[in-house]
Protein backbone atom coordinates (compact mmCIF):
# COMPACT_ATOMS: atom_id res chain seq x y z
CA UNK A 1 -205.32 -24.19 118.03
CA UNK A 2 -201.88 -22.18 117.07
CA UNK A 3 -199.17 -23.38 117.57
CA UNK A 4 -195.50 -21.38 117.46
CA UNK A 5 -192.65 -23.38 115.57
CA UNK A 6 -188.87 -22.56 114.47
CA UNK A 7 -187.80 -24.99 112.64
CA UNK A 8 -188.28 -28.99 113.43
CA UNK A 9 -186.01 -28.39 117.27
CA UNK A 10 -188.82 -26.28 118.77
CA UNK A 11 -192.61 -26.78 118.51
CA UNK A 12 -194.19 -24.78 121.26
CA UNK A 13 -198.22 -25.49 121.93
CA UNK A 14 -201.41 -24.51 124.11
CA UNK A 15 -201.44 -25.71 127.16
CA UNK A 16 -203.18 -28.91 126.79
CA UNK A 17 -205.16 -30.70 129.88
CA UNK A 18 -203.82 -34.01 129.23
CA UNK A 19 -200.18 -33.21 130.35
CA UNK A 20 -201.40 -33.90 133.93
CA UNK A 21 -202.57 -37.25 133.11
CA UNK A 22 -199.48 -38.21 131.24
CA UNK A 23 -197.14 -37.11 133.73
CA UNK A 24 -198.58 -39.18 136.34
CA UNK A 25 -198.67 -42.05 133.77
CA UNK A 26 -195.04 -41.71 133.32
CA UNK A 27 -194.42 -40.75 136.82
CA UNK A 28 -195.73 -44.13 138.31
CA UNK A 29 -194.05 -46.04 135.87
CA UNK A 30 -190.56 -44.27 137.40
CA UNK A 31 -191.70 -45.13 140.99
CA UNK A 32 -192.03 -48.27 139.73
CA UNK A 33 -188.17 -48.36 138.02
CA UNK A 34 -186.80 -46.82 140.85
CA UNK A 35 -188.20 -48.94 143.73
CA UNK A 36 -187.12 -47.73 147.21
CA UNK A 37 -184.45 -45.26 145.55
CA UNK A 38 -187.41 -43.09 145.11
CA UNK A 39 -188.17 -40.66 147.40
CA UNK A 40 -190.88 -38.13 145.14
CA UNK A 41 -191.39 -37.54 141.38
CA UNK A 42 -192.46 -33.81 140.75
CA UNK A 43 -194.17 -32.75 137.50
CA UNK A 44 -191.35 -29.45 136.72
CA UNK A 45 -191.82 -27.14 133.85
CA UNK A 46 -194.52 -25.69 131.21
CA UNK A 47 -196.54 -28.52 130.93
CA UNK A 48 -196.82 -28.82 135.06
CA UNK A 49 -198.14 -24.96 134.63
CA UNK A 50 -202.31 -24.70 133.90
CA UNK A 51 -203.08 -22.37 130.98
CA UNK A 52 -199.09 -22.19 129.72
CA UNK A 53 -197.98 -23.03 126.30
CA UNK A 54 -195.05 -25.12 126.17
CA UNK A 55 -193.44 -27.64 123.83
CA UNK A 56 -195.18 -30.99 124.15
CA UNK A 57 -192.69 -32.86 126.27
CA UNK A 58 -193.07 -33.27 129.87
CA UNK A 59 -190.26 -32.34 132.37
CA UNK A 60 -190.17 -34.20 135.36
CA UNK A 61 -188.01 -34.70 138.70
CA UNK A 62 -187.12 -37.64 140.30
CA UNK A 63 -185.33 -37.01 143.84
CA UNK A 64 -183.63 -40.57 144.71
CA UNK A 65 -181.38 -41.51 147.38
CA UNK A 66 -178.42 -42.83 145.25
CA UNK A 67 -178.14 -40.61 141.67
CA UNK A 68 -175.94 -43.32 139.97
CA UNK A 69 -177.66 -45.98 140.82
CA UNK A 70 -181.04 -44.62 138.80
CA UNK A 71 -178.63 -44.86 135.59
CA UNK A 72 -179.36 -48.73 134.87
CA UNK A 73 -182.71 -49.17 135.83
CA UNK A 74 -184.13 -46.70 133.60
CA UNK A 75 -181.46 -47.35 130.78
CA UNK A 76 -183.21 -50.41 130.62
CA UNK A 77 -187.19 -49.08 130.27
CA UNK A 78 -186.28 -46.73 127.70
CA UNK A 79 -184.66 -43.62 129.06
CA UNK A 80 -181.60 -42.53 127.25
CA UNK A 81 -178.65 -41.07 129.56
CA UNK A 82 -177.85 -37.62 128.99
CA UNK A 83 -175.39 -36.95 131.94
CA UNK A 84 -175.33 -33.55 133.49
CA UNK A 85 -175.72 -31.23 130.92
CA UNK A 86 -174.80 -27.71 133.01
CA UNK A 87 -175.91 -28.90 136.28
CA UNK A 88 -173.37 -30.65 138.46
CA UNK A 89 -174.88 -34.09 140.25
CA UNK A 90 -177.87 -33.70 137.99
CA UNK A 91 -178.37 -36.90 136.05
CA UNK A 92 -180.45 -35.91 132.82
CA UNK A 93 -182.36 -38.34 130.65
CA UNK A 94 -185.26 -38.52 128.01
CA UNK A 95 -187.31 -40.69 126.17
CA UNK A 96 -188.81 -40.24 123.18
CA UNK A 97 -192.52 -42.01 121.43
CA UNK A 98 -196.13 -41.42 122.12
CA UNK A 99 -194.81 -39.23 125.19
CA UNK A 100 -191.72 -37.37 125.34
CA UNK A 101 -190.09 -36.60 128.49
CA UNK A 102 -187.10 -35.23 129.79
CA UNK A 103 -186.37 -36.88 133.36
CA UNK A 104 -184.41 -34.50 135.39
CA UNK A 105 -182.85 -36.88 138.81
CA UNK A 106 -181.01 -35.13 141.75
CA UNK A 107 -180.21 -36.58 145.17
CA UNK A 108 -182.34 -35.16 147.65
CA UNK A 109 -181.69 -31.61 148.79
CA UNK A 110 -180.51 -30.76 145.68
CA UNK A 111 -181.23 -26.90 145.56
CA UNK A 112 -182.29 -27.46 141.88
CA UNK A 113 -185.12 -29.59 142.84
CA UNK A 114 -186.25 -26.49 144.98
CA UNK A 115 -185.43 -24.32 142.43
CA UNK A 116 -187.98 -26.06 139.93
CA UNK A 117 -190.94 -26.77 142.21
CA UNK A 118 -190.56 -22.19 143.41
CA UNK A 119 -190.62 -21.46 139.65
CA UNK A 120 -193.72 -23.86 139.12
CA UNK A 121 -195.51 -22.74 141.69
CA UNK A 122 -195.02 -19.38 141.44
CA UNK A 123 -196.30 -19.64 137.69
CA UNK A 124 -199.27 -21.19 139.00
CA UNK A 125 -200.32 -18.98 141.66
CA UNK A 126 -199.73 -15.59 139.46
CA UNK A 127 -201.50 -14.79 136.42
CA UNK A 128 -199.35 -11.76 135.56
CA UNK A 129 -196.35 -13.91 135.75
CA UNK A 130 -197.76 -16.59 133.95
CA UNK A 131 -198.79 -13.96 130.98
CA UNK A 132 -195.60 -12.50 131.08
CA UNK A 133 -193.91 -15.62 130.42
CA UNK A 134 -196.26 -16.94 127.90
CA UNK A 135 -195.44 -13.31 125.71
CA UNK A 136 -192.18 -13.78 126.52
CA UNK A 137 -192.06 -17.37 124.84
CA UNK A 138 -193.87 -16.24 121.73
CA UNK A 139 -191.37 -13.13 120.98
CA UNK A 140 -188.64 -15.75 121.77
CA UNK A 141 -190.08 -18.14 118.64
CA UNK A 142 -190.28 -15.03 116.71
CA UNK A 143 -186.64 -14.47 116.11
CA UNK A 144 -185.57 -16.57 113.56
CA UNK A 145 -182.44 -17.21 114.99
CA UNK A 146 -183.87 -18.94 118.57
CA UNK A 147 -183.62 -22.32 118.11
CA UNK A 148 -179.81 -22.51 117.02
CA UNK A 149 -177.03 -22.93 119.96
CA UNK A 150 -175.26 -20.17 120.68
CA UNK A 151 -171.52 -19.92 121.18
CA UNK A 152 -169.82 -21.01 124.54
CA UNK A 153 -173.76 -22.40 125.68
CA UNK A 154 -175.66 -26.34 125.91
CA UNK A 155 -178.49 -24.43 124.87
CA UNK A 156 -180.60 -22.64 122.33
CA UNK A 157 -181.09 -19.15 122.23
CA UNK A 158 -184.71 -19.86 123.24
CA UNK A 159 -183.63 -21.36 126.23
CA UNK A 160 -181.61 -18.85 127.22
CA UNK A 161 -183.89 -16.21 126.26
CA UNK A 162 -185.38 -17.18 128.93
CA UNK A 163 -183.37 -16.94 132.02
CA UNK A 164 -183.59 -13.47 132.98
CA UNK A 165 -186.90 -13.96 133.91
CA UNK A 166 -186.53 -16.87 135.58
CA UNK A 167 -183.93 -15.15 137.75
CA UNK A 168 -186.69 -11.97 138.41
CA UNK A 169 -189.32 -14.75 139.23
CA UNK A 170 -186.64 -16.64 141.70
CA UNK A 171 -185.78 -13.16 143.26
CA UNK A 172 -189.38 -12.26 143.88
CA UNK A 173 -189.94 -15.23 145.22
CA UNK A 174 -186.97 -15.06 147.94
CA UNK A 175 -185.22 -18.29 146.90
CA UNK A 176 -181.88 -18.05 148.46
CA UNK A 177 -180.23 -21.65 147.96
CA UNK A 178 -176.88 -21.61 147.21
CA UNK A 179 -176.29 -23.33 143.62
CA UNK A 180 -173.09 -24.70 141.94
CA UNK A 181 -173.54 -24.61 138.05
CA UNK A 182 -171.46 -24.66 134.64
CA UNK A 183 -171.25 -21.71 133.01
CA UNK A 184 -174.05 -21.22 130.69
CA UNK A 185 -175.92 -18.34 130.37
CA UNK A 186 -175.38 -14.88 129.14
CA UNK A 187 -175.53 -13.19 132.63
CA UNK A 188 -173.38 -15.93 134.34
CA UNK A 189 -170.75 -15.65 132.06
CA UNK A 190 -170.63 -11.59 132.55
CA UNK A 191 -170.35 -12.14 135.82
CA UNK A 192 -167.81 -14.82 135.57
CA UNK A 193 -165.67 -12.44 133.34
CA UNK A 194 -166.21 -9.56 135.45
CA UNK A 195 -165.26 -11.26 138.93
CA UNK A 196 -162.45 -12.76 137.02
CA UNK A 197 -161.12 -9.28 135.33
CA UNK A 198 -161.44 -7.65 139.01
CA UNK A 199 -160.30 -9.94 141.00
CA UNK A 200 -157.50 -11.79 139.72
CA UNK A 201 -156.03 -9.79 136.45
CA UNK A 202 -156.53 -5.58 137.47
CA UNK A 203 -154.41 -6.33 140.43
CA UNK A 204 -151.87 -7.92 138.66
CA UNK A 205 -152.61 -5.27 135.64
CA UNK A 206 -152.72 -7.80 133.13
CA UNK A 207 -155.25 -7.62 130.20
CA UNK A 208 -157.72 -10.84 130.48
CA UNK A 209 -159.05 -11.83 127.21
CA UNK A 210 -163.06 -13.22 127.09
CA UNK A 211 -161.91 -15.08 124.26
CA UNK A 212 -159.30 -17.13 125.08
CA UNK A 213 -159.48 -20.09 123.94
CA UNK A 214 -159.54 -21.88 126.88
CA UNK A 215 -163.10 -20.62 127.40
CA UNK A 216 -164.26 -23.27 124.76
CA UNK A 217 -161.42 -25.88 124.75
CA UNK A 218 -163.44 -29.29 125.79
CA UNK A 219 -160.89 -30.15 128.62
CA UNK A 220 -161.88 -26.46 130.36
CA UNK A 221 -164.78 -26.48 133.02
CA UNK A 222 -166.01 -22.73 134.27
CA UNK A 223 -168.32 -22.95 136.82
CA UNK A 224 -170.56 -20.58 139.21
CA UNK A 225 -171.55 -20.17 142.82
CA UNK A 226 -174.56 -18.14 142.82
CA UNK A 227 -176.75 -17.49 146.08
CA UNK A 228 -179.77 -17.59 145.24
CA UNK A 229 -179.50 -15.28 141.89
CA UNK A 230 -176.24 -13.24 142.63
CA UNK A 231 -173.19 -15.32 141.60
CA UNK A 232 -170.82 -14.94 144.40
CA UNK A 233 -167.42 -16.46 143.14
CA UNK A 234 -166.03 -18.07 140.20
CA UNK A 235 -163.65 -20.91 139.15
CA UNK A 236 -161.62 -22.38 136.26
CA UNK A 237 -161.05 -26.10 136.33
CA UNK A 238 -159.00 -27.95 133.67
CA UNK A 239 -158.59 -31.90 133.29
CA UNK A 240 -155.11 -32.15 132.99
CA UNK A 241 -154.70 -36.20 131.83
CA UNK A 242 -157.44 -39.12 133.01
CA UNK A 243 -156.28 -39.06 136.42
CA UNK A 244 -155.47 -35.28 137.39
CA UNK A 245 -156.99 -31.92 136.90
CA UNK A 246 -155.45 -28.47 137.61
CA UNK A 247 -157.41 -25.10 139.14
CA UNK A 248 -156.68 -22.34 136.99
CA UNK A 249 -158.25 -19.82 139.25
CA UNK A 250 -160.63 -18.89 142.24
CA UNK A 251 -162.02 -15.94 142.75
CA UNK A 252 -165.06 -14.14 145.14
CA UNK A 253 -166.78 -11.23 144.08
CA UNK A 254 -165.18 -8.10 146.26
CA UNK A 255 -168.84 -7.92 148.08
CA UNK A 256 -168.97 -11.51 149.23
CA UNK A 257 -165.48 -12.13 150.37
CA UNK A 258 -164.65 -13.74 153.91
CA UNK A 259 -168.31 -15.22 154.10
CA UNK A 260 -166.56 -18.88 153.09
CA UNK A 261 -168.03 -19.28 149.69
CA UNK A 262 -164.54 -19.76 148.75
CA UNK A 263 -164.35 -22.83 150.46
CA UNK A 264 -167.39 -24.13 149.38
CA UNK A 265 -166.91 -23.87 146.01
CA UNK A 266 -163.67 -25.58 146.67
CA UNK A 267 -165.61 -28.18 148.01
CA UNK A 268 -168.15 -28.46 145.23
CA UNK A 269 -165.31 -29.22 142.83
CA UNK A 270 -163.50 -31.52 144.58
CA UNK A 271 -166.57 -33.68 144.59
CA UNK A 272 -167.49 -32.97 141.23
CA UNK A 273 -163.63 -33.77 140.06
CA UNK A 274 -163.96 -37.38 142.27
CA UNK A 275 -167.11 -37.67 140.38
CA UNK A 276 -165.64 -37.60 137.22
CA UNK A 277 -162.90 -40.15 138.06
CA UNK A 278 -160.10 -37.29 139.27
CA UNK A 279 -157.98 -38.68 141.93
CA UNK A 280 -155.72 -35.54 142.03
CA UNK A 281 -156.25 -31.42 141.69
CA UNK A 282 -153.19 -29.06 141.67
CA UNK A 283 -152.39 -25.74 141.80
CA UNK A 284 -149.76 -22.49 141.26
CA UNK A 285 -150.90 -20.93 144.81
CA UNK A 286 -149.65 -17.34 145.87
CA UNK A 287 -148.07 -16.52 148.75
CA UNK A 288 -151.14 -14.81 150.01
CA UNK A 289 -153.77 -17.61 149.37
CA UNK A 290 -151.41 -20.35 150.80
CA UNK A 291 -152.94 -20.62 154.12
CA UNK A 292 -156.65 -20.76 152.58
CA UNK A 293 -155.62 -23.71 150.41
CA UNK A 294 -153.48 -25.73 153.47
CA UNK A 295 -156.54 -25.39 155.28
CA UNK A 296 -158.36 -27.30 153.27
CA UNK A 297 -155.59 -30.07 153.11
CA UNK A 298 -153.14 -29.10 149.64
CA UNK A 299 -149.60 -29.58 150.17
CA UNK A 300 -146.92 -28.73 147.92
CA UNK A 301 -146.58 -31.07 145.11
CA UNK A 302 -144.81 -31.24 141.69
CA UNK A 303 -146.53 -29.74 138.95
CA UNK A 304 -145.18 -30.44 135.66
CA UNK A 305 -147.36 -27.90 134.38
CA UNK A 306 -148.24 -28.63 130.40
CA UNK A 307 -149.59 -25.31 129.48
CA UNK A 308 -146.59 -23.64 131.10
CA UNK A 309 -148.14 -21.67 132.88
CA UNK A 310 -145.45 -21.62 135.91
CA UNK A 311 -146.96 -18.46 137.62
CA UNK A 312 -143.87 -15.88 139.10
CA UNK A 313 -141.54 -17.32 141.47
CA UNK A 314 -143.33 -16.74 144.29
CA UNK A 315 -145.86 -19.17 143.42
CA UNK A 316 -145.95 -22.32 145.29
CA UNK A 317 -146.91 -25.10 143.48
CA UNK A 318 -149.52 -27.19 145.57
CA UNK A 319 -152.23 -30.56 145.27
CA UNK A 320 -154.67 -32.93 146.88
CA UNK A 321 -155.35 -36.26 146.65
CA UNK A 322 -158.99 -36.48 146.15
């Protein structure tokens, strides 16, 4: 048997028929954990696919009622908590020892769950696609530089190497959820910068800079609405202190305006920011955007802004109580 390796982070294997058997194994034993907070456990990823290579650790979703309360109960059989990684109300967790898995738990209707199970299935039901992918993984382990992380990204550039044809398999295969996600990959963050560049700086014909350094700071969260593979608006979120977080911007691709993903990603991140223990969100709002923000309940509020960024005096400086 060959096996594909870079370096000791990625081993990459035949598909082997036991993966099947240890993913129930492990799945039971999660039923189990989770008691009536279960609602399924789906085997996700390589080792769910027949006939793929894959590294030797199997991926696995558990949809539950309550997300936080999973945390605990498998702390305490021998899952290690992992939080989100890019995937907002994802709770992420693996284990490591005779089996090693990577436990991926979302509330149910999560669109990722969905997501995961079209991907699988389409792998399984198409041997072109299947082939494709498997070439695609072993020109991936042939650049020596795939298994480091690359600037701005969670992930290797293995990982991302892979993405675009993820997105061709999702678009073939009609999946049109709408998803809320950290920036990440390469063709997210082009299309952050790009909606970003046209829709908020050309009109105001100011030069936006990719590499400001707010794009990496720690505090700075950039985040994408995509439906189903096109990314339809953008936002900028920055946690101000432990209490309060300010929107640096908002913006719609010129295609998808007035369709109310606006509004949804508004709502997205004022769960997300209540989530991470953010009791208030303002904002410098222009005169033209006021009503859109009212609507959804901001009033104007004091903003002692700390990065100065005090926007022209027209601006109105706005909040929310989360």
């Amino acid at each position: 048997m060959e096996n594909f390796v870079i370096s000791k982070i990625i081993e990459v294997v035949p598909y082997d028929p036991n993966w099947p058997k240890l993913f129930e194994i492990e799945a039971a034993a999660i039923r189990q954990v989770l008691g009536e907070n279960a609602i399924a456990i789906h085997h996700i990823g390589s080792t769910s696919v027949p006939g793929l290579l894959a590294k030797p650790t199997i991926d696995i979703i558990a949809e539950v009622k309550n997300g936080s309360q999973s945390i605990t109960p498998l702390e305490k059989t021998g899952f290690s908590y992992k939080g989100e990684w890019n995937i907002p109300f994802k709770y992420g967790f693996i284990k490591r020892g005779n089996t090693n898995v990577n436990l991926h738990v979302f509330e149910e209707r999560h669109p990722e769950i969905e997501l995961n199970l079209v991907f699988r299935d389409h792998l399984r039901a198409s041997p072109q696609a299947l082939k494709e992918y498997a070439e695609l993984k072993k020109n991936l382990l042939s650049i020596a530089t795939s298994f480091q992380k690359q600037e701005r990204h969670l992930f290797s550039g293995y990982n991302l190497g892979k993405d675009a044809f993820i997105r061709k398999v999702l678009k073939v295969a009609e999946f049109d959820r709408l998803r809320f996600l950290k920036c990440t990959h390469y063709e997210e963050w082009e299309a952050y910068h790009h909606i970003v560049t046209e829709q908020i700086f050309d009109p105001i014909h100011v030069a936006y800079d990719r590499n400001h350094s707010s794009i990496t700071a720690e505090n700075h969260f950039h985040f994408v609405l995509s439906k189903g593979t096109v990314i339809v608006t953008v936002a900028h979120v920055e946690f101000l202190n432990e209490n309060e977080a300010a929107l640096r911007s908002l913006a719609t691709d010129e295609n998808y305006k007035r369709r109310g993903f606006g509004k949804v990603m508004m709502d997205l991140l004022e769960k997300w920011l209540k989530q991470q223990g953010k009791t208030i969100i303002k904002i410098h709002v222009t005169l033209r955007a006021e009503q859109f923000y009212r609507k959804l309940g901001y009033i104007e509020m004091p903003f002692n802004d700390p990065e100065g960024q005090q926007g022209s005096e027209c601006d109105i400086l706005m909040g929310k109580n989360l």
